[in-house]
Protein backbone atom coordinates (compact mmCIF):
# COMPACT_ATOMS: atom_id res chain seq x y z
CA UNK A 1 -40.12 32.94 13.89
CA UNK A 2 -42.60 31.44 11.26
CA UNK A 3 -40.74 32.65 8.69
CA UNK A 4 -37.44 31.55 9.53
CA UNK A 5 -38.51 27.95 10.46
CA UNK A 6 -39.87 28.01 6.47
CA UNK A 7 -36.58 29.59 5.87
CA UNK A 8 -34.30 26.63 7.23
CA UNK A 9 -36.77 24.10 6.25
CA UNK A 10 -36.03 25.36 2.82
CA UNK A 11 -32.04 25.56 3.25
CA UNK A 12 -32.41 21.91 4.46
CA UNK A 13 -34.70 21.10 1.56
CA UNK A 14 -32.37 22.69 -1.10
CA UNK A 15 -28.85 21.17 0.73
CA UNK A 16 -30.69 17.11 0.67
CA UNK A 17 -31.53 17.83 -2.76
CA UNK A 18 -28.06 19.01 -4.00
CA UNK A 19 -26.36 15.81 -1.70
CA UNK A 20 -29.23 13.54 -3.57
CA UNK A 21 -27.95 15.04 -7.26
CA UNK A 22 -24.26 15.37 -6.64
CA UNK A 23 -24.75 11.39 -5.32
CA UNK A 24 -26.96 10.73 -8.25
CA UNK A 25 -24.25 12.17 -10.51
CA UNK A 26 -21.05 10.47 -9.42
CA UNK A 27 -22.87 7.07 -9.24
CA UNK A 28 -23.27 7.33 -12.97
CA UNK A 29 -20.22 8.95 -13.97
CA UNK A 30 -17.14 6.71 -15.12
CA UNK A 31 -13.79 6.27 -14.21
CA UNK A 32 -10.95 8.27 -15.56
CA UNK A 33 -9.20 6.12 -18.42
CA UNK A 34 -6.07 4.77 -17.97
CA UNK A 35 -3.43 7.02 -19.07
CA UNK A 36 -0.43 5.60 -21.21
CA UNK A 37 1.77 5.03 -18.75
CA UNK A 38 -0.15 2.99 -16.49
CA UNK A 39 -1.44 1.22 -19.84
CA UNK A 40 1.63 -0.06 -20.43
CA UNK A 41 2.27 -1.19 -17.23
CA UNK A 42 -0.82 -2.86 -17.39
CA UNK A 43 0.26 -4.16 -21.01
CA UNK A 44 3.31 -5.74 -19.85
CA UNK A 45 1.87 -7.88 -16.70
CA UNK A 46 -0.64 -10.42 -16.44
CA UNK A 47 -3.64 -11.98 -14.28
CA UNK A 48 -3.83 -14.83 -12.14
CA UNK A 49 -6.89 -16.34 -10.21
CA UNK A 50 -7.41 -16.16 -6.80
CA UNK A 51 -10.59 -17.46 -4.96
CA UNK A 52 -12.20 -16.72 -8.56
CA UNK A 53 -11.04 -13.36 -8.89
CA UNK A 54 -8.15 -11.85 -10.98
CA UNK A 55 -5.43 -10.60 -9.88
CA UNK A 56 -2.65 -8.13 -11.66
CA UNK A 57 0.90 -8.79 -11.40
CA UNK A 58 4.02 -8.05 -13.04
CA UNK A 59 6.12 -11.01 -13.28
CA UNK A 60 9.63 -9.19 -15.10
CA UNK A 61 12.91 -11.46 -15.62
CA UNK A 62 16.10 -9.04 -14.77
CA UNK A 63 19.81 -9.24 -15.16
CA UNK A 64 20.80 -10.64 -12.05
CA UNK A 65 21.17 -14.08 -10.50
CA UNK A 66 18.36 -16.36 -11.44
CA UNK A 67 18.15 -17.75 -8.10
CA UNK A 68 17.94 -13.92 -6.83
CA UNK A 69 14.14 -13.25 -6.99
CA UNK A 70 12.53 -10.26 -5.32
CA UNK A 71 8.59 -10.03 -4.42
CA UNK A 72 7.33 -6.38 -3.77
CA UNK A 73 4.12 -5.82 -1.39
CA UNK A 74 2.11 -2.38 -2.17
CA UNK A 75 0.50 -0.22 0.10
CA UNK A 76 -3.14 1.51 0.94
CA UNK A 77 -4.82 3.12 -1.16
CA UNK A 78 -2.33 2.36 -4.00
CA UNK A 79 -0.86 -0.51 -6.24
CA UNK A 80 2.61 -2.19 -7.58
CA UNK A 81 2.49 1.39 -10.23
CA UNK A 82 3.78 2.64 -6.92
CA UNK A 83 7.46 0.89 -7.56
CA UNK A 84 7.38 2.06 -11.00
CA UNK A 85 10.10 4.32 -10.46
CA UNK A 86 12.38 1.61 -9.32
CA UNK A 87 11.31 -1.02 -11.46
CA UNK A 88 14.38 -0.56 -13.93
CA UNK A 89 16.68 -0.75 -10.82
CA UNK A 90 15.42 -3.50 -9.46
CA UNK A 91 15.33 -5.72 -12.52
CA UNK A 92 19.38 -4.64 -12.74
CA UNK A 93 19.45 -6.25 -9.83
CA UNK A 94 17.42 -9.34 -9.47
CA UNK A 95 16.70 -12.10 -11.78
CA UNK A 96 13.46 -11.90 -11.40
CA UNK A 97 11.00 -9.17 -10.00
CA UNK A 98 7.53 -10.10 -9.14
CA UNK A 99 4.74 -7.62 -7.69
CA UNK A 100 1.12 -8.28 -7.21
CA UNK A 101 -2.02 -6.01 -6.52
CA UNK A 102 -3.87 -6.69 -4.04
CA UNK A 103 -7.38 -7.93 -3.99
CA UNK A 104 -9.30 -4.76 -3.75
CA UNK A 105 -6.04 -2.69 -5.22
CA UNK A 106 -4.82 -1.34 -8.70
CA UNK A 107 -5.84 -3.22 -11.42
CA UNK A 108 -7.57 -6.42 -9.74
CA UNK A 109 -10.81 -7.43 -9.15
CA UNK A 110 -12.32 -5.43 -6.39
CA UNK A 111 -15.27 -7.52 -5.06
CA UNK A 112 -17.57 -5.31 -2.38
CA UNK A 113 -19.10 -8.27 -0.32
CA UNK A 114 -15.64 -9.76 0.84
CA UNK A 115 -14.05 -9.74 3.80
CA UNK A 116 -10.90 -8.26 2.83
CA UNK A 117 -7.74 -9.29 5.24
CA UNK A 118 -4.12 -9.29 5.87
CA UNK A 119 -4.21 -13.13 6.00
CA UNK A 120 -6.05 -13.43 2.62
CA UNK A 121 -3.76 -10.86 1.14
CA UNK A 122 -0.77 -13.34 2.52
CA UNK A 123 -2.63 -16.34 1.28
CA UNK A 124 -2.67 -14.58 -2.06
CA UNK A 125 0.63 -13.60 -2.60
CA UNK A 126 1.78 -17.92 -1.22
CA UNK A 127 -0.50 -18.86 -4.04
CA UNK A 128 1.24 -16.41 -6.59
CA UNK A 129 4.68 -17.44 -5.81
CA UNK A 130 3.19 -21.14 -6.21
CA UNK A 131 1.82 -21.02 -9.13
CA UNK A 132 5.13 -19.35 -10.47
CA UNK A 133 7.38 -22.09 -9.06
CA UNK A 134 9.12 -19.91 -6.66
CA UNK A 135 10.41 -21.45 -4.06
CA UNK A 136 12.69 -18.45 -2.13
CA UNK A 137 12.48 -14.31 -1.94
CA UNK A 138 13.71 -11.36 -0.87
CA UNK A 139 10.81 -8.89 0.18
CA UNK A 140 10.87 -5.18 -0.26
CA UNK A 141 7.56 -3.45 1.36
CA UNK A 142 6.00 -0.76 1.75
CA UNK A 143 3.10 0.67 3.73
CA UNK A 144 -0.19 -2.10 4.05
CA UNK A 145 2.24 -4.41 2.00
CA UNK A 146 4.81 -4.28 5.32
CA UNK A 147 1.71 -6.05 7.59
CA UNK A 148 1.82 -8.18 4.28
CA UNK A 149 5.27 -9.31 4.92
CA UNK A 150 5.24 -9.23 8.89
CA UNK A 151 1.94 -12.26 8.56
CA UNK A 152 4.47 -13.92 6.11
CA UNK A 153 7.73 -13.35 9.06
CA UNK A 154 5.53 -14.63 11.42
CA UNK A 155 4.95 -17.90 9.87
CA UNK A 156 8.48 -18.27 8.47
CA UNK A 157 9.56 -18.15 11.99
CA UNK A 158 7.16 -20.81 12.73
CA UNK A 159 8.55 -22.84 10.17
CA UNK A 160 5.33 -22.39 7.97
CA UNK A 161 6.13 -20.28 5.50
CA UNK A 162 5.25 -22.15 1.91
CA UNK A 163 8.76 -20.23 0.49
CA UNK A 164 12.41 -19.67 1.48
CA UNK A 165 13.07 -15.65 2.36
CA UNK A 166 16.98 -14.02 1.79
CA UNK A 167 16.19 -10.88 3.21
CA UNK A 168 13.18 -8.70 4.40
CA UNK A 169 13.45 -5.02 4.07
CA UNK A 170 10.49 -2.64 4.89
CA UNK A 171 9.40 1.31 4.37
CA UNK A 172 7.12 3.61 5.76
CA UNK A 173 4.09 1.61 7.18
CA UNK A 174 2.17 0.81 10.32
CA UNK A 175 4.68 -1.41 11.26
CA UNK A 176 4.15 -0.75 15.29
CA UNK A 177 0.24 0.15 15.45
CA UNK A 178 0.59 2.29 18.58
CA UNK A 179 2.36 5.14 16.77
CA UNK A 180 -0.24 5.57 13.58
CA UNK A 181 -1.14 9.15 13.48
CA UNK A 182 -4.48 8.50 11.38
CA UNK A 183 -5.44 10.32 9.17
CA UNK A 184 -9.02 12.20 8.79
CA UNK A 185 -9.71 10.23 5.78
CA UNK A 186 -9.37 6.95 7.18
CA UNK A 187 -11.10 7.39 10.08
CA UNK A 188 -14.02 8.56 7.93
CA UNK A 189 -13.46 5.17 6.02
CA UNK A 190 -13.32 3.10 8.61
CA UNK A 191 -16.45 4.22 10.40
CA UNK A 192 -19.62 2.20 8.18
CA UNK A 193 -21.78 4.50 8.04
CA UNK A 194 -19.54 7.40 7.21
CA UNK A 195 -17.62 4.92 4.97
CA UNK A 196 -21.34 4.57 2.99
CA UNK A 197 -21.65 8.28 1.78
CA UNK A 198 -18.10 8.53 1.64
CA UNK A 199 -16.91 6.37 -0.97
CA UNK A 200 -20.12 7.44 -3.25
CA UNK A 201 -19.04 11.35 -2.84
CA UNK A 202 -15.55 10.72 -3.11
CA UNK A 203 -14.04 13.28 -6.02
CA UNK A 204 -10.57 13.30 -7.43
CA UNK A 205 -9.91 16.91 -5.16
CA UNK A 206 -10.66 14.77 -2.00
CA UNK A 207 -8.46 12.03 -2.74
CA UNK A 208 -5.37 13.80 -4.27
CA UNK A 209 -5.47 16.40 -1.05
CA UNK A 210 -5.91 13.60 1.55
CA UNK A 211 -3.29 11.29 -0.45
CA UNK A 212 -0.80 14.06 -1.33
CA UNK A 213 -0.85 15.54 2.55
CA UNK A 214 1.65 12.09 3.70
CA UNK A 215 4.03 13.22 0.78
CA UNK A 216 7.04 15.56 2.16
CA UNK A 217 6.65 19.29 1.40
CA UNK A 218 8.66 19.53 -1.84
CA UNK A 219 8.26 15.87 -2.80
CA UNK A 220 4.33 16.10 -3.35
CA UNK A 221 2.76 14.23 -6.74
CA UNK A 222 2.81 15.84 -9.98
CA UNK A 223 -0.62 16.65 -11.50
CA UNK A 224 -0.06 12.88 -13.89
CA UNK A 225 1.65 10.84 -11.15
CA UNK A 226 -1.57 11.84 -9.16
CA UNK A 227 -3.81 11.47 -12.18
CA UNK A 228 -2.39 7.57 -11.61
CA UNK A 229 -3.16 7.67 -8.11
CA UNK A 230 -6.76 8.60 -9.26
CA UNK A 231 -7.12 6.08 -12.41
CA UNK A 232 -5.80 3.47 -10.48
CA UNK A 233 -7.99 3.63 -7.36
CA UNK A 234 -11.15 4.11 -9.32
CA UNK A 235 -10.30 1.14 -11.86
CA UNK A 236 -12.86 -1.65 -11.12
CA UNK A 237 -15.04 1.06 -9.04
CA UNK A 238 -12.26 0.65 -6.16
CA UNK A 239 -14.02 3.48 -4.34
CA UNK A 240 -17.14 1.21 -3.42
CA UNK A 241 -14.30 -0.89 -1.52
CA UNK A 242 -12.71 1.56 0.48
CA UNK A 243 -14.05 0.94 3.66
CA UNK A 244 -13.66 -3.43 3.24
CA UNK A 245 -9.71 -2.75 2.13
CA UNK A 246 -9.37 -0.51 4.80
CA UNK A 247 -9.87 -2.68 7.23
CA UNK A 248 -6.02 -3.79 8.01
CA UNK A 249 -5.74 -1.12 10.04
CA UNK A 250 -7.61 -2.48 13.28
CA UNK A 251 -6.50 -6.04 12.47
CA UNK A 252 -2.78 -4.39 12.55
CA UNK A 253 -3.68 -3.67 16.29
CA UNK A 254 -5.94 -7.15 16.91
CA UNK A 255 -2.64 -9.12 15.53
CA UNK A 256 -0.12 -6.71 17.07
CA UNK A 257 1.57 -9.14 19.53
CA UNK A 258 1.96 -11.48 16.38
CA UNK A 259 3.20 -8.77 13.76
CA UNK A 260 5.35 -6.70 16.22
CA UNK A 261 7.16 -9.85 18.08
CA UNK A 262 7.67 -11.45 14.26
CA UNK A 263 10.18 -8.65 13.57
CA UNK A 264 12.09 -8.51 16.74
CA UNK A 265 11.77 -12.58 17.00
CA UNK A 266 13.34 -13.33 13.30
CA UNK A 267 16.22 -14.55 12.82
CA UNK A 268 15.93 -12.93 8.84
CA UNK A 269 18.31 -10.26 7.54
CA UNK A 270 16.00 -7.08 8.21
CA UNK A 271 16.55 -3.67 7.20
CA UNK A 272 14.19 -0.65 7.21
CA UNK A 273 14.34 2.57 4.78
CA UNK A 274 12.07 5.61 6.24
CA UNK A 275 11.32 9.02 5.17
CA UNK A 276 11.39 11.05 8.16
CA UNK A 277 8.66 13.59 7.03
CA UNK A 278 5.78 11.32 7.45
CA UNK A 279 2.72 12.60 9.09
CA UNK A 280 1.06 8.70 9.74
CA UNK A 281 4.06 7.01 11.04
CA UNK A 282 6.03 10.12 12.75
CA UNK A 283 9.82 10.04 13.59
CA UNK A 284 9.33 11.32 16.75
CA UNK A 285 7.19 8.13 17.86
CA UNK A 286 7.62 5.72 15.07
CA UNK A 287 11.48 5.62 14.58
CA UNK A 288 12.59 6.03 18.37
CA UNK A 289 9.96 3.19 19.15
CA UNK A 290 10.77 0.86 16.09
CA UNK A 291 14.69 0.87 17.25
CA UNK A 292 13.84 0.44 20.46
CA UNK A 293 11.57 -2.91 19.63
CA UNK A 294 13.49 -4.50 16.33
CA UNK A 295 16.81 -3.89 17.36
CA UNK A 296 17.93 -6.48 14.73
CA UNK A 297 16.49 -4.68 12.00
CA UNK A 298 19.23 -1.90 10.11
CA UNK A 299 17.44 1.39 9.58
CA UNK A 300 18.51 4.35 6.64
CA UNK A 301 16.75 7.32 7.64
CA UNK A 302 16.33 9.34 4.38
CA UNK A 303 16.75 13.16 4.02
CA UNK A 304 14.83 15.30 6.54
CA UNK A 305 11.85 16.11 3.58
CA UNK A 306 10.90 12.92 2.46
CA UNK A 307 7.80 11.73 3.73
CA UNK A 308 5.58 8.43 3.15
CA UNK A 309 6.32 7.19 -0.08
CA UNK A 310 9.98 7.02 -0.54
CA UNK A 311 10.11 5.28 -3.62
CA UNK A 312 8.12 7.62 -5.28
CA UNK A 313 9.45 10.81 -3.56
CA UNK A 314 12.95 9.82 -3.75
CA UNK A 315 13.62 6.63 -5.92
CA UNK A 316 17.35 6.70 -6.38
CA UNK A 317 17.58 7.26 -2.44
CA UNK A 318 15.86 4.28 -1.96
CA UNK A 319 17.52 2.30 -4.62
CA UNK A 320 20.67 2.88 -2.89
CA UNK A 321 19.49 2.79 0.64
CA UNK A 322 18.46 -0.87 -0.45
CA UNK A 323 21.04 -2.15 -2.68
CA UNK A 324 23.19 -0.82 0.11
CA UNK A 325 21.36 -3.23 2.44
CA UNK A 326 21.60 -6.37 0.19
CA UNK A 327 25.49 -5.66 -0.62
CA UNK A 328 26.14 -5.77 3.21
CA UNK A 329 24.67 -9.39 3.75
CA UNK A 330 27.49 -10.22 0.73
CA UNK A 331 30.08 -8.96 2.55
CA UNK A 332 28.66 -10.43 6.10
């Protein structure tokens, strides 16, 4: 008995050590750099201050209509790299395509003590479009960036909104908070204390499995797109952040009969484009409740593999899905 009491004590001993020195090791060790790609993405936008901090955003003038101008909202735990794909497309289309990231997100500051919200993120993205001199949008969403956009619907039905919006269309995203299937991840993030040891331990393995597992089955990240994911997230030390960022997900359900009832209440030209093979926001709940509630909204369900992040499992889909949308309020 003596023996195996010194025996544990010992395995117990040996497993606080290794936790103290893998700890001890990732505190110290950097971020991946940046790889080309994403460096030139990062060459061709620009910062902005908000509240004192700086915030990235792409600000691209495209061959369409000048008065056609087209704001993008990101999602958790990513950045506006995310509509990289689509970029080209989109500039065909629009005059002008702006995307910011988020506080907390991508390639912008990432402040630790702040109380990261949805409002703020709104309040950020009115005082982009401000200092721009943009005075009407259309708004293409995805994920986090759709709660974005539903605070923003809400007070353009109140007649609040500081900017005139054409059209609203949204993708996979928390858009009704009852049918989130969360993940493991996130509830590890959300929860403080977890959150604590978490975001210190967190390894590129960890992320890239928990990220890549709301991707459809043949759709998943390549070894660089996820390499992105990584860079990207870790930029700033955005890991010491995750559980403050995070936190949208139980203000999606504290501000659900504001977010929810500003879809089915607007009056705006609404249109959502899902990937059916999405393990957070499942068809079976997600899609039969969404048509059910925002029965003014169009919907494209994509093919039957696509999962979370359309535009980056299936860009030309999307692209077409969504130029699809706009053409119709032309013809309407």
């Amino acid at each position: 008995m003596f023996g195996n009491q010194i025996s544990m004590s010992a395995v117990r001993s040996t497993v606080l050590a290794l936790l103290v020195g893998l700890l001890s090791v990732y505190v110290i060790y950097p971020p991946p750099d940046l790889s080309q790609r994403v460096s030139d993405w990062k060459a061709s936008g620009g910062y902005f201050t908000f509240k004192g901090f700086n915030i990235f955003y792409h600000d691209s003038q495209g061959l369409g209509p000048a008065s056609e101008v087209l704001v993008v909202f990101h999602g958790y735990p990513s950045s506006s790299y995310d509509f990289s794909k689509i970029w080209p497309n989109l500039t065909e289309k629009f005059g002008r395509v702006i995307a910011a990231d988020f506080l907390g997100y991508g390639l912008s500051d990432k402040p630790v003590q702040y109380d990261y919200s949805i409002v703020d993120q709104s309040n950020m993205v009115e005082a982009l479009l401000e200092k721009l001199g943009v005075t009407a949008v259309h708004i293409l969403a995805h994920d986090m960036g759709d709660t974005v956009g539903q605070e923003i619907i809400a007070r353009y039905n109140e007649g609040k909104a500081k900017f005139d919006i054409k059209s609203v269309c949204l993708m996979n995203g928390g858009i009704l908070p009852e049918t989130i299937n969360f993940r493991l991840g996130q509830k590890i993030l959300l929860n403080p204390y977890l959150a604590l040891v978490a975001m210190r331990l967190m390894g590129k393995l960890s992320y890239s499995r928990g990220l890549g597992e709301v991707f459809g089955p043949h759709t998943k990240p390549t070894d660089d797109e996820m390499n992105d994911q990584w860079a990207l997230m870790r930029y700033n030390d955005g890991n010491l952040v995750q559980h403050g960022v995070i936190q949208y997900l139980p203000q999606r359900f504290a501000n659900r009969e504001r977010w929810v009832p500003a879809l089915s209440n607007t009056d705006l030209p609404l249109h959502l484009i899902y990937g059916p093979a999405d393990p957070v926001n499942p068809a079976g709940t997600f899609l039969i409740k969404y048509k059910e509630l925002v029965k003014n909204s169009g919907v494209t369900e994509l093919d039957k593999d696509i999962g979370h992040y359309p535009q980056i499992e299936a860009p030309q889909k999307v692209v077409q899905a969504y130029f699809n949308f706009l053409d119709s309020l032309i013809q309407a």
